[in-house]
C-alpha atoms as a PDB file:
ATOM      1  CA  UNK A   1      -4.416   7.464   2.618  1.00  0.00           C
ATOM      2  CA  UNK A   2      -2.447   7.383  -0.436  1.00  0.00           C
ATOM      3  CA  UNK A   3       0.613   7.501   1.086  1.00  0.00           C
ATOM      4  CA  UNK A   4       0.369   5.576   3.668  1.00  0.00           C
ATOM      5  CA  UNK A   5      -0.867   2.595   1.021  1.00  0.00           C
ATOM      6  CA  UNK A   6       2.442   3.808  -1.018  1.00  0.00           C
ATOM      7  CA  UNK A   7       4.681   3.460   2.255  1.00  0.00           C
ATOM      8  CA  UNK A   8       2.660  -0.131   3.175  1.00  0.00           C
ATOM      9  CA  UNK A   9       3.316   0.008   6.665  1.00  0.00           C
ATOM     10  CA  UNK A  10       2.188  -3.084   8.597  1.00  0.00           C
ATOM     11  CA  UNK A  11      -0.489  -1.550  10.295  1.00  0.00           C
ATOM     12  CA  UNK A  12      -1.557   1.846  11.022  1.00  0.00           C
ATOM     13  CA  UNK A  13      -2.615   3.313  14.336  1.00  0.00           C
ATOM     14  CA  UNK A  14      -4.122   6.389  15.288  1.00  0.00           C
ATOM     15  CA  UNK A  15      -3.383   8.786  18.139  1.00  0.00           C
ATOM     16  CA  UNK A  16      -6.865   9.148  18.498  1.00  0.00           C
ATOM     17  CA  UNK A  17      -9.297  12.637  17.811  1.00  0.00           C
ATOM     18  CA  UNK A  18     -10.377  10.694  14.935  1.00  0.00           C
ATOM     19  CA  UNK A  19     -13.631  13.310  14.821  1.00  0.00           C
ATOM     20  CA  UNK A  20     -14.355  16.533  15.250  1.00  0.00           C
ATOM     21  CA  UNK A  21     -16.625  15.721  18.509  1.00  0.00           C
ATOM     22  CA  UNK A  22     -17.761  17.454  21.189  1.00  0.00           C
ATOM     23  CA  UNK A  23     -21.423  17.155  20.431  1.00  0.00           C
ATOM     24  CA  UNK A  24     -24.985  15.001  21.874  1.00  0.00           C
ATOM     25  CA  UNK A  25     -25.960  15.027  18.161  1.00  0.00           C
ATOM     26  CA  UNK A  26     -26.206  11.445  17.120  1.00  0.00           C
ATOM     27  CA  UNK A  27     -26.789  12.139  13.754  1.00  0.00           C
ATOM     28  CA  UNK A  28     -23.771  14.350  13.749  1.00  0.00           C
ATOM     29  CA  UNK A  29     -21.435  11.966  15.520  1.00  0.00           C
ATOM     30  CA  UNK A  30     -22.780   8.837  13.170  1.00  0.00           C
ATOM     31  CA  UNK A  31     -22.243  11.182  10.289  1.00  0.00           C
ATOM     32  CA  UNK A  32     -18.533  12.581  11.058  1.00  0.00           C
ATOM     33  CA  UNK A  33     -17.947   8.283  11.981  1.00  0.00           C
ATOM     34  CA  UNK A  34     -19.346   7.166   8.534  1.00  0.00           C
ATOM     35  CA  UNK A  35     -16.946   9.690   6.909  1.00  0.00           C
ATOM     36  CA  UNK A  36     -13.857   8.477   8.678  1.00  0.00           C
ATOM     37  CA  UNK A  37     -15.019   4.655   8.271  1.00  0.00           C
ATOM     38  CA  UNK A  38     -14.640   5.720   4.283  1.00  0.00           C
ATOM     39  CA  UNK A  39     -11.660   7.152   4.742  1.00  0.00           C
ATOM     40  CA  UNK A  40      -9.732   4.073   6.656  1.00  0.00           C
ATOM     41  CA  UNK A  41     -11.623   1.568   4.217  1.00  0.00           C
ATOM     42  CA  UNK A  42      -9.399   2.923   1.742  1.00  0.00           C
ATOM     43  CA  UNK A  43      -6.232   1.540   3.762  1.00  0.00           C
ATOM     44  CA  UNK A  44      -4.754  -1.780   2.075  1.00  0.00           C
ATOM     45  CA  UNK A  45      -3.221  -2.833   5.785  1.00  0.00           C
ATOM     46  CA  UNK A  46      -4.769  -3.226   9.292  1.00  0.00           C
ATOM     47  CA  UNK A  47      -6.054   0.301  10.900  1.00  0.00           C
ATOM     48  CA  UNK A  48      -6.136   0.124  14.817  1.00  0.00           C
ATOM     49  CA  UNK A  49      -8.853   2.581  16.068  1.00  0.00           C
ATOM     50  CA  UNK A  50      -7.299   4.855  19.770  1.00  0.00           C
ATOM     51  CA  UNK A  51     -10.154   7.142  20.933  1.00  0.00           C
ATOM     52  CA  UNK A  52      -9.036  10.517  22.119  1.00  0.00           C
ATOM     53  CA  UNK A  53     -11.506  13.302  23.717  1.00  0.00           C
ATOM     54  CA  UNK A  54     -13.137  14.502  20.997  1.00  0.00           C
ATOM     55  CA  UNK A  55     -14.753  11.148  20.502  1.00  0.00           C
ATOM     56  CA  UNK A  56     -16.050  10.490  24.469  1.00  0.00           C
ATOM     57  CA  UNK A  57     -16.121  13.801  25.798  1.00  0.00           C
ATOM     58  CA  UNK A  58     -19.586  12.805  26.551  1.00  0.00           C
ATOM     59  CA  UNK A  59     -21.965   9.940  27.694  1.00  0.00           C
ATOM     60  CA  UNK A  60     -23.423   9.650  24.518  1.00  0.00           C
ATOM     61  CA  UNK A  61     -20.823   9.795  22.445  1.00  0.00           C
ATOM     62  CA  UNK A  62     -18.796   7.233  24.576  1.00  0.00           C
ATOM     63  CA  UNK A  63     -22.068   5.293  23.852  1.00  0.00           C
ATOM     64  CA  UNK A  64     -22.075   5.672  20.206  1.00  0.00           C
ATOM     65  CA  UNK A  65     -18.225   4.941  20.166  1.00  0.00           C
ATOM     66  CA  UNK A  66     -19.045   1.653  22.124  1.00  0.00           C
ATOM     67  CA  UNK A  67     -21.338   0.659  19.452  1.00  0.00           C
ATOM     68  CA  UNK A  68     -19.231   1.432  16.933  1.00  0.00           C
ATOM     69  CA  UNK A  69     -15.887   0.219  17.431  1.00  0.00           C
ATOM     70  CA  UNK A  70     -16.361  -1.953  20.788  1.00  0.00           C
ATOM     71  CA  UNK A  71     -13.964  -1.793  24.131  1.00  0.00           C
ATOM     72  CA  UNK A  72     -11.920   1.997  24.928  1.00  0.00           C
ATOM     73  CA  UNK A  73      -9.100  -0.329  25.764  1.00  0.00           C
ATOM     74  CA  UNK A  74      -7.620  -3.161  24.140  1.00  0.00           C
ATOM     75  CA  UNK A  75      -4.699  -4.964  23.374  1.00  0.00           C
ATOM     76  CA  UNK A  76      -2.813  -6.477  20.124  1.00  0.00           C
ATOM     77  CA  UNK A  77      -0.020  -8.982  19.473  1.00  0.00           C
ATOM     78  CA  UNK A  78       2.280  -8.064  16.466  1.00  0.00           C
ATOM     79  CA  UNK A  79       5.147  -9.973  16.137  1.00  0.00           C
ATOM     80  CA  UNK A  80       5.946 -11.175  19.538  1.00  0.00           C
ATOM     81  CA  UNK A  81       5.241  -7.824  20.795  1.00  0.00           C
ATOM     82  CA  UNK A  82       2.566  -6.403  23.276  1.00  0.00           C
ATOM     83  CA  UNK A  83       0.262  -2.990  21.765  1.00  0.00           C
ATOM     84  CA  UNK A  84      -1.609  -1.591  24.413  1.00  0.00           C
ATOM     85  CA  UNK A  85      -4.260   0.743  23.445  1.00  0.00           C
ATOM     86  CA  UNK A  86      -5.652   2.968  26.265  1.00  0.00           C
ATOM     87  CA  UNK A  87      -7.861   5.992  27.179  1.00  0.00           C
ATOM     88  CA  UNK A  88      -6.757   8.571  28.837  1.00  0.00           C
ATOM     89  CA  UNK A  89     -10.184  10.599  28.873  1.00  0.00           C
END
């Protein structure tokens, strides 16, 4: 985090894996969310959430990642050019 607020990129994205995952234990999940949700609050530019298979590898954790952070899939302008974000899972 330091660095990358050293190095001010425009925006950061992530290649997703964000948690460790692979659990039905909501607590769990919420709890290894709310620690990465402190970590990128630290970031002093734009963070761009990309959800990898630790963080749907199941119906409830797709569920929780829904409520969380919205759409699997979007899409983002910067500078006259086109971000996709997919999943792959």
């Amino acid at each position: 985090i330091r660095k990358l607020n050293w190095l001010q990129p425009e925006f950061v994205i992530s290649i997703g894996d964000l948690i460790g995952g692979y659990s039905t234990d909501t607590e769990k999940v919420t709890r290894e969310g709310d620690e990465l949700d402190g970590l990128v609050s630290q970031l002093e530019m734009p963070y761009f959430y990309v959800a990898g298979n630790h963080d749907l590898n199941n119906p409830r954790m797709g569920k929780i990642w829904e409520e969380r952070r919205g759409r699997r899939y979007y899409h983002f302008l910067y500078q006259g050019v086109l971000f996709l974000v997919g999943n792959t899972d």
